[in-house]
PDB file of N, CA and C in Angstrom:
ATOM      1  N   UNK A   1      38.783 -32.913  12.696  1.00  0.00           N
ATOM      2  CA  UNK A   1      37.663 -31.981  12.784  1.00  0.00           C
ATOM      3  C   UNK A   1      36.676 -32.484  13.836  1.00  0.00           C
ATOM      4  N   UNK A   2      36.279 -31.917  14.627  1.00  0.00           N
ATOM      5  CA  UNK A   2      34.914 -31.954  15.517  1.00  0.00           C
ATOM      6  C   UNK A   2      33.787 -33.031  15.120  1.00  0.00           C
ATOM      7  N   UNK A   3      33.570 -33.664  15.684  1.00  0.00           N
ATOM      8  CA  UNK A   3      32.270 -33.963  15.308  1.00  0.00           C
ATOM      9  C   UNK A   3      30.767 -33.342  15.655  1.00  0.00           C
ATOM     10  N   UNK A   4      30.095 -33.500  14.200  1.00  0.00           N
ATOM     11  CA  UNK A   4      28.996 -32.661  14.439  1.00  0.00           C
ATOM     12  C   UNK A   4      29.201 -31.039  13.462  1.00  0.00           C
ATOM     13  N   UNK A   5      30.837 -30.524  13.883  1.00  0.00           N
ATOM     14  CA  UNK A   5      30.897 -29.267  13.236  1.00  0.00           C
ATOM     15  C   UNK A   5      30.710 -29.340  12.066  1.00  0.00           C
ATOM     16  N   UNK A   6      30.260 -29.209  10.955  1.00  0.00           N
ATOM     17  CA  UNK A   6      29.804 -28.822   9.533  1.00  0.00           C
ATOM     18  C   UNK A   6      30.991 -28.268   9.242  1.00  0.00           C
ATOM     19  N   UNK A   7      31.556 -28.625   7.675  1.00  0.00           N
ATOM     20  CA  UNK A   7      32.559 -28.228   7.231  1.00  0.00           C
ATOM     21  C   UNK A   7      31.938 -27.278   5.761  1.00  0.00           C
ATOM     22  N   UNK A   8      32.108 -26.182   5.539  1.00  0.00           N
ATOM     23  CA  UNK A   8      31.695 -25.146   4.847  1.00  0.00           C
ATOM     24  C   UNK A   8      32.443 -24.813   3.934  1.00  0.00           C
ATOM     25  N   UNK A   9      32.731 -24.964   2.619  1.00  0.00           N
ATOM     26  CA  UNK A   9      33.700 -24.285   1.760  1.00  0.00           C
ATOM     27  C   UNK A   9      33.608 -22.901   1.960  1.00  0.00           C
ATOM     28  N   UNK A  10      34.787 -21.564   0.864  1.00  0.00           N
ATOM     29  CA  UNK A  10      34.657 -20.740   0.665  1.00  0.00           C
ATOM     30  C   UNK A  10      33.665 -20.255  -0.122  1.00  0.00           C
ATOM     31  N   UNK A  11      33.781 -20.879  -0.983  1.00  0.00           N
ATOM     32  CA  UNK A  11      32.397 -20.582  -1.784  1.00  0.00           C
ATOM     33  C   UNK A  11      31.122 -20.774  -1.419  1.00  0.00           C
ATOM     34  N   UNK A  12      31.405 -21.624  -0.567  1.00  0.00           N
ATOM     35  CA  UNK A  12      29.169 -21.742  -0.015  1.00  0.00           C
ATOM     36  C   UNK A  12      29.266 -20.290   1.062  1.00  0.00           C
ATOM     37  N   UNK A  13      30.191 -20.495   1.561  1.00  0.00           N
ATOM     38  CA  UNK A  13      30.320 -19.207   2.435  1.00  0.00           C
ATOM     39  C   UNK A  13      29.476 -17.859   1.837  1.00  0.00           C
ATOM     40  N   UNK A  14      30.426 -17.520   0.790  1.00  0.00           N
ATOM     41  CA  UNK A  14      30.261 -16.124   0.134  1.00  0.00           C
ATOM     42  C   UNK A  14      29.028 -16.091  -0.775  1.00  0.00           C
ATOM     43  N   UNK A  15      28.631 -17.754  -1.020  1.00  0.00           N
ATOM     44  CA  UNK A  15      26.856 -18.180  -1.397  1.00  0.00           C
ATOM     45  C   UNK A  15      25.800 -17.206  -0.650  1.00  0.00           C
ATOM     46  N   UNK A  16      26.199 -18.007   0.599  1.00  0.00           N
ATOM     47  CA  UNK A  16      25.214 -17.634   1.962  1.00  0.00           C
ATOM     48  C   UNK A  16      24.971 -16.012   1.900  1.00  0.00           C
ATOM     49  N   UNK A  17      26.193 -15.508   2.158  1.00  0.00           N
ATOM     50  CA  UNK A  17      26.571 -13.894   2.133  1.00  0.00           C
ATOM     51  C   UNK A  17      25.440 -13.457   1.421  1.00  0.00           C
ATOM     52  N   UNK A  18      25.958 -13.765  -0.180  1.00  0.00           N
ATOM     53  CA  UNK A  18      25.943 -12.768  -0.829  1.00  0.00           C
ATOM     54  C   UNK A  18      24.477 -12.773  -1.090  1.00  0.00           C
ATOM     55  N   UNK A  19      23.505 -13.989  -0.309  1.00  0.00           N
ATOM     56  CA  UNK A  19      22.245 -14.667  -0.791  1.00  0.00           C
ATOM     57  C   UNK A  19      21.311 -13.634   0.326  1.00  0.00           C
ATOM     58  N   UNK A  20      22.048 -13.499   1.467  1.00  0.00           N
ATOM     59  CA  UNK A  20      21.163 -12.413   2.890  1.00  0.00           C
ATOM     60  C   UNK A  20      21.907 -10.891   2.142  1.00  0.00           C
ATOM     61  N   UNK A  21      22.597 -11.100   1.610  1.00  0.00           N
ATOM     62  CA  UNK A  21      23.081  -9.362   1.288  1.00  0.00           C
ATOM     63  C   UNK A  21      22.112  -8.961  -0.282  1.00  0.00           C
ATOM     64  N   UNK A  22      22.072  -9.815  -1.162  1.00  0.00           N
ATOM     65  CA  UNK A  22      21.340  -9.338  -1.806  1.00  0.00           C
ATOM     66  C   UNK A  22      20.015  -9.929  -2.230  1.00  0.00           C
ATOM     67  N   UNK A  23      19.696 -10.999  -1.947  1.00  0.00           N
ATOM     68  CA  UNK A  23      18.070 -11.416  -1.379  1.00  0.00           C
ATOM     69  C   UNK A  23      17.566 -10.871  -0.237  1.00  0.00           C
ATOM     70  N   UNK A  24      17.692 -10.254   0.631  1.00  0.00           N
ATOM     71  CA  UNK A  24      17.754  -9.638   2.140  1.00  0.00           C
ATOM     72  C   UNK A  24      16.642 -11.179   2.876  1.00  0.00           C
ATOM     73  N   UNK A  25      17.845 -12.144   2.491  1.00  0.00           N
ATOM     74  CA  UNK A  25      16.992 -13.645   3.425  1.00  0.00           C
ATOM     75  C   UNK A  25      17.488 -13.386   4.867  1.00  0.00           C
ATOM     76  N   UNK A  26      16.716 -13.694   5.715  1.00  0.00           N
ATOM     77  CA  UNK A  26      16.987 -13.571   7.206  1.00  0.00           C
ATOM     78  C   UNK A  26      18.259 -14.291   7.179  1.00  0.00           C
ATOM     79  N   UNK A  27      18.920 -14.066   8.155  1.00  0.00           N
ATOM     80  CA  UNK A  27      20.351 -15.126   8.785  1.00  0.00           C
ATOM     81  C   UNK A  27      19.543 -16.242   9.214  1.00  0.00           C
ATOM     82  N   UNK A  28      18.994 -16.449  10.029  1.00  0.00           N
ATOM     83  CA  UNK A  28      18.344 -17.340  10.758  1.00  0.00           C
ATOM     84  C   UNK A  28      17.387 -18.437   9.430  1.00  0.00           C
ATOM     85  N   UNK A  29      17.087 -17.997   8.711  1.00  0.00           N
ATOM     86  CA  UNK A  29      16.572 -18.603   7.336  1.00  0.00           C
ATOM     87  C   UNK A  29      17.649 -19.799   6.419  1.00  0.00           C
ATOM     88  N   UNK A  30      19.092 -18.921   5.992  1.00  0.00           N
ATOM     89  CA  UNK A  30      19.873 -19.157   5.109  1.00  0.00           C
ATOM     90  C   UNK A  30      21.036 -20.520   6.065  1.00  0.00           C
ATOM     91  N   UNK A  31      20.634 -20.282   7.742  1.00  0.00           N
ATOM     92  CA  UNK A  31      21.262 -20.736   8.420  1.00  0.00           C
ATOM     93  C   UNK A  31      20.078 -22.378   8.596  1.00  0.00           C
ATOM     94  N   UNK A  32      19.318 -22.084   8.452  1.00  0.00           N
ATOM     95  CA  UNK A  32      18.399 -23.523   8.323  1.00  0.00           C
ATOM     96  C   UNK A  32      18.359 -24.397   7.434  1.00  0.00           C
ATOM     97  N   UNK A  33      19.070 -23.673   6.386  1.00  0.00           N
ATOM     98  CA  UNK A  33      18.554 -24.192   4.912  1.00  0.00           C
ATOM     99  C   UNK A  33      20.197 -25.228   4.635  1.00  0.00           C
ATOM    100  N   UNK A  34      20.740 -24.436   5.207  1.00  0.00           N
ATOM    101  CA  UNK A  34      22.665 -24.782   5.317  1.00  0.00           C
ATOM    102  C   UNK A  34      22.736 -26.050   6.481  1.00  0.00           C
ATOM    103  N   UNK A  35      22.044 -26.125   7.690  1.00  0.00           N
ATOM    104  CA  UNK A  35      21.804 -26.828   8.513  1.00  0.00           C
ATOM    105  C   UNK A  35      23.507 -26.289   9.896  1.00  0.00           C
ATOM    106  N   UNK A  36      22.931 -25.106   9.935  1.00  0.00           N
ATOM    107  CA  UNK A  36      24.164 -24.245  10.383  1.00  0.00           C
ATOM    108  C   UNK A  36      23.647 -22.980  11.851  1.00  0.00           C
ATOM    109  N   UNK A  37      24.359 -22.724  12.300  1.00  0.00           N
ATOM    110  CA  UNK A  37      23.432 -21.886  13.392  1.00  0.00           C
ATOM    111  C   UNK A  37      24.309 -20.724  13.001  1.00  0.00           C
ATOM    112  N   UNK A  38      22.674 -19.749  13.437  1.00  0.00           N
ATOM    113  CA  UNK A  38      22.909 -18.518  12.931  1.00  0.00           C
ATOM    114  C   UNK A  38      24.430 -17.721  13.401  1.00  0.00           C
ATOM    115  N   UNK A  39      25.013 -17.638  14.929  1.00  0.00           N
ATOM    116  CA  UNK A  39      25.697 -17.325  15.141  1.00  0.00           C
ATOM    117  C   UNK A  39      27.175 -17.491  14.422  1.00  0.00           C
ATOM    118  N   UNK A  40      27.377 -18.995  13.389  1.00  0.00           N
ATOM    119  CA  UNK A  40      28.314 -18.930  12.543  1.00  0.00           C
ATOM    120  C   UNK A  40      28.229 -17.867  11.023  1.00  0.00           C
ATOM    121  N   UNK A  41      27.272 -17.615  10.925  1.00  0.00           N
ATOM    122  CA  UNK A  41      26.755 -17.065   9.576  1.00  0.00           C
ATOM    123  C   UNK A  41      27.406 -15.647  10.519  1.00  0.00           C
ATOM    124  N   UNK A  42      26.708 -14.894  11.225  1.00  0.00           N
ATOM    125  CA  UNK A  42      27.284 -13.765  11.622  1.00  0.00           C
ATOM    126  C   UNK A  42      28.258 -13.378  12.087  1.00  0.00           C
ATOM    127  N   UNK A  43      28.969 -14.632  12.067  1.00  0.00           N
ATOM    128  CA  UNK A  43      30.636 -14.345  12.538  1.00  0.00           C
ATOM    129  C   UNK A  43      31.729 -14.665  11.000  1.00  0.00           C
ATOM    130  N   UNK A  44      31.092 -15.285   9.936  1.00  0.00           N
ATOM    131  CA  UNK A  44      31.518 -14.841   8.998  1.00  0.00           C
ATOM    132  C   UNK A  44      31.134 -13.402   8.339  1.00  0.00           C
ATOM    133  N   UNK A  45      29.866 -12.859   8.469  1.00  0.00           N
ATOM    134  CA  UNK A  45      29.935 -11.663   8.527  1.00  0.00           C
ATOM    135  C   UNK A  45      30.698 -10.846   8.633  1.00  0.00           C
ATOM    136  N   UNK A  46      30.669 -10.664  10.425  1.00  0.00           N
ATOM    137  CA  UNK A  46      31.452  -9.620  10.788  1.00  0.00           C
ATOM    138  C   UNK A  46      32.948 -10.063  10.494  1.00  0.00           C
ATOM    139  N   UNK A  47      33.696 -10.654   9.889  1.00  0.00           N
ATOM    140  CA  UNK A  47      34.979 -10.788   9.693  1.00  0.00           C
ATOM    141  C   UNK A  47      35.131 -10.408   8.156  1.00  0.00           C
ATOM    142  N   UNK A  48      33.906 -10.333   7.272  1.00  0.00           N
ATOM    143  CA  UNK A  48      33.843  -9.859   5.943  1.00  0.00           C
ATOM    144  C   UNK A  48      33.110  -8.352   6.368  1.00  0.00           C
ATOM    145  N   UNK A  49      32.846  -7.965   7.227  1.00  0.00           N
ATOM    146  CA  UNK A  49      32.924  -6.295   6.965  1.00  0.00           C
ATOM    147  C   UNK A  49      34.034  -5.091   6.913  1.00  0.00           C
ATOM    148  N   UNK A  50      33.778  -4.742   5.744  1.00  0.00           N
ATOM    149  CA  UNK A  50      34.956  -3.284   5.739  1.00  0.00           C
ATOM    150  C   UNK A  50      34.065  -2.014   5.792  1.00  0.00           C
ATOM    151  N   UNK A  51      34.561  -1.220   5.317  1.00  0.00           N
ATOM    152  CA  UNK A  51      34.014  -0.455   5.224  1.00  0.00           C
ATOM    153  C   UNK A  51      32.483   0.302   4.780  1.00  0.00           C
ATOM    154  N   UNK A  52      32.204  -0.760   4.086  1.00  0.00           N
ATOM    155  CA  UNK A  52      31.100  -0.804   3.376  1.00  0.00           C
ATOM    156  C   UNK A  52      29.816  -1.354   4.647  1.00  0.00           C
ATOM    157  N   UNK A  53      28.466  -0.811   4.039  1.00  0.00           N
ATOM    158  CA  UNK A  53      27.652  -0.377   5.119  1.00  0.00           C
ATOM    159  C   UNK A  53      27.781  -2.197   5.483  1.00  0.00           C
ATOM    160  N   UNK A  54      26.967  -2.779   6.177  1.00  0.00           N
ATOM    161  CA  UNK A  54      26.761  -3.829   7.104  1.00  0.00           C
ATOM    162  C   UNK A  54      25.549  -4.807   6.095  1.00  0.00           C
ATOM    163  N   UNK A  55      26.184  -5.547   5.749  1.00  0.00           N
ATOM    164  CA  UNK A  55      25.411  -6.940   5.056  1.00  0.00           C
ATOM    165  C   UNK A  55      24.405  -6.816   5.435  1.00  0.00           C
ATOM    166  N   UNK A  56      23.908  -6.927   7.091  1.00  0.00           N
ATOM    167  CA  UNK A  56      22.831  -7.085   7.978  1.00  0.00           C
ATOM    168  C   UNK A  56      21.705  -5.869   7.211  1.00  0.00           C
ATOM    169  N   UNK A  57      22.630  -4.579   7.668  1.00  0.00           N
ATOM    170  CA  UNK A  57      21.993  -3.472   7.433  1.00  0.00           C
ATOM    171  C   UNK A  57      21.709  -2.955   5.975  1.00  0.00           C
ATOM    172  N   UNK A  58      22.260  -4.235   4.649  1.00  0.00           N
ATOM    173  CA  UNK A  58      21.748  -3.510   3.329  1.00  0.00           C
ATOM    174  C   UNK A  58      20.706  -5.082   2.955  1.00  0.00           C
ATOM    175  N   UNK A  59      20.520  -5.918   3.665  1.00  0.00           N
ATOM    176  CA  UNK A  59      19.784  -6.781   3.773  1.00  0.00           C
ATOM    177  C   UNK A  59      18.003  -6.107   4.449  1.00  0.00           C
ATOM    178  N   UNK A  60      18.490  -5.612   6.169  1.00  0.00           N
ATOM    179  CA  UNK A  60      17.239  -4.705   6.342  1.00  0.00           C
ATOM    180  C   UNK A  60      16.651  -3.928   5.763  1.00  0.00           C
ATOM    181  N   UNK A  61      17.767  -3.370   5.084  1.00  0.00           N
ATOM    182  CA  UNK A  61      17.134  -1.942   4.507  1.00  0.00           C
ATOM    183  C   UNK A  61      16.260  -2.571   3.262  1.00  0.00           C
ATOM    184  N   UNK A  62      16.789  -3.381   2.304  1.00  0.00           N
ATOM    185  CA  UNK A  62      16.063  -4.109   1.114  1.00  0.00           C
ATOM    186  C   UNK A  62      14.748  -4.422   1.491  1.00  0.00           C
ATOM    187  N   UNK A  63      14.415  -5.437   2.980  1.00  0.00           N
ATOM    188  CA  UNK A  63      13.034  -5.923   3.183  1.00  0.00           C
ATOM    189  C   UNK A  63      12.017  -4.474   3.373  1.00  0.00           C
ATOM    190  N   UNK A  64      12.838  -3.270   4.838  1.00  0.00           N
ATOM    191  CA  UNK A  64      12.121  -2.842   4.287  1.00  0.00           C
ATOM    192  C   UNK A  64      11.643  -1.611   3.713  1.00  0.00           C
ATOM    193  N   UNK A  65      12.564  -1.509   2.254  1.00  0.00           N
ATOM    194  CA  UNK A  65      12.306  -0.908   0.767  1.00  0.00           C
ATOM    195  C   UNK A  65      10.974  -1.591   0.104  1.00  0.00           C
ATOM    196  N   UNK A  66      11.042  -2.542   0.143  1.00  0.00           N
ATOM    197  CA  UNK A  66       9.736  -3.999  -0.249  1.00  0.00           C
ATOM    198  C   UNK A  66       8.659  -3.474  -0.125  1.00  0.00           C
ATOM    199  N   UNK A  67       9.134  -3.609   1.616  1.00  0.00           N
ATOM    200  CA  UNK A  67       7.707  -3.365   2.463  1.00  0.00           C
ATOM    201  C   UNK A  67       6.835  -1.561   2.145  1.00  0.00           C
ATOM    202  N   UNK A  68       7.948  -0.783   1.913  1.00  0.00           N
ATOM    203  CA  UNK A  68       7.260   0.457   1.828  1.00  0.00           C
ATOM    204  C   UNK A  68       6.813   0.852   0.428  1.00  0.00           C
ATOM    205  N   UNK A  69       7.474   0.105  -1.068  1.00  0.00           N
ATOM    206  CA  UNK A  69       6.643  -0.416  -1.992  1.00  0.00           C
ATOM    207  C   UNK A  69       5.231  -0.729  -1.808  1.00  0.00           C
ATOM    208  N   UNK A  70       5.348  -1.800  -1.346  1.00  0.00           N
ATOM    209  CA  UNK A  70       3.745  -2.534  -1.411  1.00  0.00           C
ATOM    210  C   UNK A  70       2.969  -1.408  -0.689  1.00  0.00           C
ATOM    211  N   UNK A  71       3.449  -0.935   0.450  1.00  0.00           N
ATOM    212  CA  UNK A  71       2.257   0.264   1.597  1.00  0.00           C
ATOM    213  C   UNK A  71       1.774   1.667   0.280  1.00  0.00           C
ATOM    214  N   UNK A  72       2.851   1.801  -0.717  1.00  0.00           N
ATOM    215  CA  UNK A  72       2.906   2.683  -1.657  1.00  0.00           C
ATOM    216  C   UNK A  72       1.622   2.088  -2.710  1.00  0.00           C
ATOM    217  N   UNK A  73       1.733   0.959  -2.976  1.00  0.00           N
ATOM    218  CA  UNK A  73       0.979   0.791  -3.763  1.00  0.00           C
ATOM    219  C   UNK A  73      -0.333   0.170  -3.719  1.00  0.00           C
ATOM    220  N   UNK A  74      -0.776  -0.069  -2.200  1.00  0.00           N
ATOM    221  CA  UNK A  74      -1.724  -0.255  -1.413  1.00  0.00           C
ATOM    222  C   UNK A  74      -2.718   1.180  -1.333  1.00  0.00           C
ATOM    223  N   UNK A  75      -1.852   2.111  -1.064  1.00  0.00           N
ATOM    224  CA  UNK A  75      -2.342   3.346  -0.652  1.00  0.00           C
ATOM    225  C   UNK A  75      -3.052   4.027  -2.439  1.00  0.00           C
ATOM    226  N   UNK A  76      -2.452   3.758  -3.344  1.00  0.00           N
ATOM    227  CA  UNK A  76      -2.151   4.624  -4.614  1.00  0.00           C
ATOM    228  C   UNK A  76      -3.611   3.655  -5.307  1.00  0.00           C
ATOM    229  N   UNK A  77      -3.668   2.627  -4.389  1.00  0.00           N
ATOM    230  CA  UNK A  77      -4.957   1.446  -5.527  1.00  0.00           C
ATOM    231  C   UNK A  77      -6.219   2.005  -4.573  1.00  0.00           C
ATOM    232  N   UNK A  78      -6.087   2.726  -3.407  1.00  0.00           N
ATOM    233  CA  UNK A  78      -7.127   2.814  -2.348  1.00  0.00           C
ATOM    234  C   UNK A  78      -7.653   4.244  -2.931  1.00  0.00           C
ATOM    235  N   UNK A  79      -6.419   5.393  -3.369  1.00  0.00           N
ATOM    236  CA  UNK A  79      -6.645   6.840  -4.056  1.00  0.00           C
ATOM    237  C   UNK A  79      -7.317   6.581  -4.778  1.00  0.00           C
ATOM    238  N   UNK A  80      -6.666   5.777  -6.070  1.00  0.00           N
ATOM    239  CA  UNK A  80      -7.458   5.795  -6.982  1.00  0.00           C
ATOM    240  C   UNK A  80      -9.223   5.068  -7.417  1.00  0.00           C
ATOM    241  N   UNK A  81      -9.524   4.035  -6.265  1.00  0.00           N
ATOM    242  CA  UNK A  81     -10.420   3.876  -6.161  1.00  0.00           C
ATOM    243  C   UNK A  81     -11.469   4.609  -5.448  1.00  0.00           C
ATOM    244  N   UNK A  82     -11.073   6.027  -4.441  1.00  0.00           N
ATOM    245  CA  UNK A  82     -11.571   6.271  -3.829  1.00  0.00           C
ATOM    246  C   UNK A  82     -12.221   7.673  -4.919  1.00  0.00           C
ATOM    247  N   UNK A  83     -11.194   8.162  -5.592  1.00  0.00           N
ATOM    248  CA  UNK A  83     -11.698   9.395  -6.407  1.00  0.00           C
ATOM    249  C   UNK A  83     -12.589   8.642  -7.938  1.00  0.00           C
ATOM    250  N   UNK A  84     -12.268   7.154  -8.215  1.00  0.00           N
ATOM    251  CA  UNK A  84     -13.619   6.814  -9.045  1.00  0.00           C
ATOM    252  C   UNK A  84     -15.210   6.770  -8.909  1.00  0.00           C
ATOM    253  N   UNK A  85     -15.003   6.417  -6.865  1.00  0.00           N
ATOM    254  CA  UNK A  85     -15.968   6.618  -6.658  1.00  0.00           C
ATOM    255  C   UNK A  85     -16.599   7.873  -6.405  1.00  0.00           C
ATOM    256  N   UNK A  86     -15.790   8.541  -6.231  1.00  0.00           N
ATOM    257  CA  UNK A  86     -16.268  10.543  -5.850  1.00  0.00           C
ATOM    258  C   UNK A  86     -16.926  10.836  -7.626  1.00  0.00           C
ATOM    259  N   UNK A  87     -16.114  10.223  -8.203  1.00  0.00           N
ATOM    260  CA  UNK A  87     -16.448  11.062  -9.681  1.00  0.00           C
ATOM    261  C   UNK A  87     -17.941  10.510 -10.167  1.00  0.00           C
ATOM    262  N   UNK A  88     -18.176   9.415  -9.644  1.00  0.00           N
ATOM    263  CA  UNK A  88     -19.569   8.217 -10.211  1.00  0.00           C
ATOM    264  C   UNK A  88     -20.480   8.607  -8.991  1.00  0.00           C
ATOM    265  N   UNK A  89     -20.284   9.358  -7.933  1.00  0.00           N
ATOM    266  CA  UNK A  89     -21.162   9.368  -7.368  1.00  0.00           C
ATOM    267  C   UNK A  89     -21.757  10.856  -7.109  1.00  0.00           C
TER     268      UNK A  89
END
């Protein structure tokens, strides 16, 4: 084996995966933490995509689902404070 190359089981593999597919952790994150560069993480990826939408893309979509939560409930604490004050004033 190479020196330097990091040797990865199957199972930390499908760890990593399944940790950016359903934590939506950056690649670049899960790849720091592994002590691994991102470009190996996304080439196990793309060799685990079928048909099914794109790790990447149900990872994005999760952060941002998050993100439009919180803007939802930012907005809904701003309504409702705004018509307490209409009613008291």
């Amino acid at each position: 084996m190479p020196k330097g190359k990091p040797s990865v089981s199957k199972e930390v593999k499908e760890q990593i995966i399944k940790r950016i597919k359903e934590e939506g952790i950056p690649v670049a994150q899960a790849a720091q933490e592994h002590g691994l560069q991102p470009r190996t993480i996304y080439g196990w990826i793309s060799r685990k995509v079928t048909s099914q939408p794109s790790i990447l893309e149900v990872s994005r979509l999760r952060r941002e689902n998050q993100a439009l939560k919180e803007l939802i409930g930012q907005i809904t604490l701003e309504m409702s404070m705004a018509k307490k004050k209409a009613d008291n004033g």
